[in-house]
Protein backbone atom coordinates (compact mmCIF):
# COMPACT_ATOMS: atom_id res chain seq x y z
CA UNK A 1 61.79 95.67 59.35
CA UNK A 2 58.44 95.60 58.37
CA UNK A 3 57.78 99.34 59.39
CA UNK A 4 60.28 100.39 56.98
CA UNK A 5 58.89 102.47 53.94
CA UNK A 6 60.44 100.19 50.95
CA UNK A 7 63.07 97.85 53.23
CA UNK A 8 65.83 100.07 52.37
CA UNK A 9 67.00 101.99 55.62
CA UNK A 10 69.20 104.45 53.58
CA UNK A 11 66.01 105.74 52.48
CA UNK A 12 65.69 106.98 55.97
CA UNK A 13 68.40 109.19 55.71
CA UNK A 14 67.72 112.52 54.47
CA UNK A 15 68.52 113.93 51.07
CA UNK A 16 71.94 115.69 51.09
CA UNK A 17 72.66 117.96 47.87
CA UNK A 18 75.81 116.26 45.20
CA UNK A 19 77.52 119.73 46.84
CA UNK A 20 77.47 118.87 50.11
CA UNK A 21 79.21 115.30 49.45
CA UNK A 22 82.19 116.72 47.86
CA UNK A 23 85.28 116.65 50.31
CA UNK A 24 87.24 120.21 50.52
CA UNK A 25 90.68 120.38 49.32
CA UNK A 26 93.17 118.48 51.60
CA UNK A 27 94.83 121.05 53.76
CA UNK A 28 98.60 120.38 53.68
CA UNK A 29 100.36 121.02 57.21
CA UNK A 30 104.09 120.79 56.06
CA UNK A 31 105.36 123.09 58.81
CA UNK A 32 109.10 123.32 57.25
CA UNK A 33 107.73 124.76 53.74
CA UNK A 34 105.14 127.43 55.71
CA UNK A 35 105.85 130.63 56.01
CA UNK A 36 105.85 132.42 59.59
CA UNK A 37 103.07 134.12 59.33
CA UNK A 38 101.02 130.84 58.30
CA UNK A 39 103.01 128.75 60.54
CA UNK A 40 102.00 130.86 63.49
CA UNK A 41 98.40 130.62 62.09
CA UNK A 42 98.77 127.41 62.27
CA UNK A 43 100.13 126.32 65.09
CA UNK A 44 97.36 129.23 67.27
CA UNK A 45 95.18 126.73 65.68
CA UNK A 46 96.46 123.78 65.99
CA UNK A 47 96.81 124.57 70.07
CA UNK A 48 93.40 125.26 70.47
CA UNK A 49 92.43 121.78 69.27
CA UNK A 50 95.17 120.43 71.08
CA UNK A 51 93.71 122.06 74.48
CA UNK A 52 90.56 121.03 73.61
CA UNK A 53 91.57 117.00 73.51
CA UNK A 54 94.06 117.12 76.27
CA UNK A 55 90.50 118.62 78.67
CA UNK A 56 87.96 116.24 76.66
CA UNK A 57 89.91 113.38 77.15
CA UNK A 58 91.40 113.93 80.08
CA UNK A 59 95.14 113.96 78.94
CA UNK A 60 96.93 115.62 81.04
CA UNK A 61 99.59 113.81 81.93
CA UNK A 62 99.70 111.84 78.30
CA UNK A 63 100.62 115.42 76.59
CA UNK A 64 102.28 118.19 78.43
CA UNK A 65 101.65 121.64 78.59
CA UNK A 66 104.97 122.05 76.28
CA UNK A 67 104.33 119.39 73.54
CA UNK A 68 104.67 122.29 70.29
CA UNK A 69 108.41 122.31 71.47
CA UNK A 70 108.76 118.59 70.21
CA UNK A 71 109.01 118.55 67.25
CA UNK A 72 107.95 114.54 66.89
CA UNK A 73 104.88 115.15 69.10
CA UNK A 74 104.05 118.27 66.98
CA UNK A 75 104.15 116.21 63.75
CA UNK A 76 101.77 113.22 65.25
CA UNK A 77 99.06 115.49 66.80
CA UNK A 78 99.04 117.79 63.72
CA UNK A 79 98.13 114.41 61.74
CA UNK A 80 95.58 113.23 64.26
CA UNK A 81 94.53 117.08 63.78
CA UNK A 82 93.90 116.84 60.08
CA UNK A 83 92.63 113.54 60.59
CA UNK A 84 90.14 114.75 62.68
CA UNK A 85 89.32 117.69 60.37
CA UNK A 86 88.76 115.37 57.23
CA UNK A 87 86.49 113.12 59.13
C-alpha cells in the first residue's frame, strides 16, 4: 500500500461532479393507474429488457415467451426491471 499517493484508495477514483451523484426521480411502474398509451410504452420497454435477460442469462425455459400475460410474473420482473435501472 505503499505505492498509494496518500494511503487513501478513494483518492484513486476519479472526481465525479455533486451533479452526477444525484439519483433521478424514482420512476413509478404502477401499471393499473397508467394510461394506455404509457402502459404500452411501457411494457415495449419493459420487453426489450426482458428479452435481453432471458438471452444473457440463458432463461429460456425459467421465463416463457408469454410471461406479460401473467400478471404476477409481470409485476416481479417489472421490479427486478426498475431495480436494475436504479442501480
Amino acid at each position: 500500500m505503499a505505492d498509494l499517493p496518500d494511503n487513501n484508495p478513494a483518492s484513486l477514483w476519479p472526481a465525479v461532479s455533486p451533479a452526477q451523484t444525484e439519483a433521478p426521480p424514482p420512476r413509478r411502474w404502477v401499471w393499473s393507474a397508467m394510461a394506455p398509451s404509457e402502459r404500452r410504452t411501457r411494457l415495449r420497454e419493459l420487453r426489450t429488457w426482458v428479452e435481453w435477460l432471458r438471452n444473457t442469462a440463458e432463461l429460456h425455459n425459467e421465463i416463457p415467451p408469454c410471461w406479460y400475460r401473467h400478471r404476477w410474473g409481470r409485476e416481479m420482473l417489472t421490479a427486478l426491471y426498475v431495480g436494475w435501472l436504479r442501480t
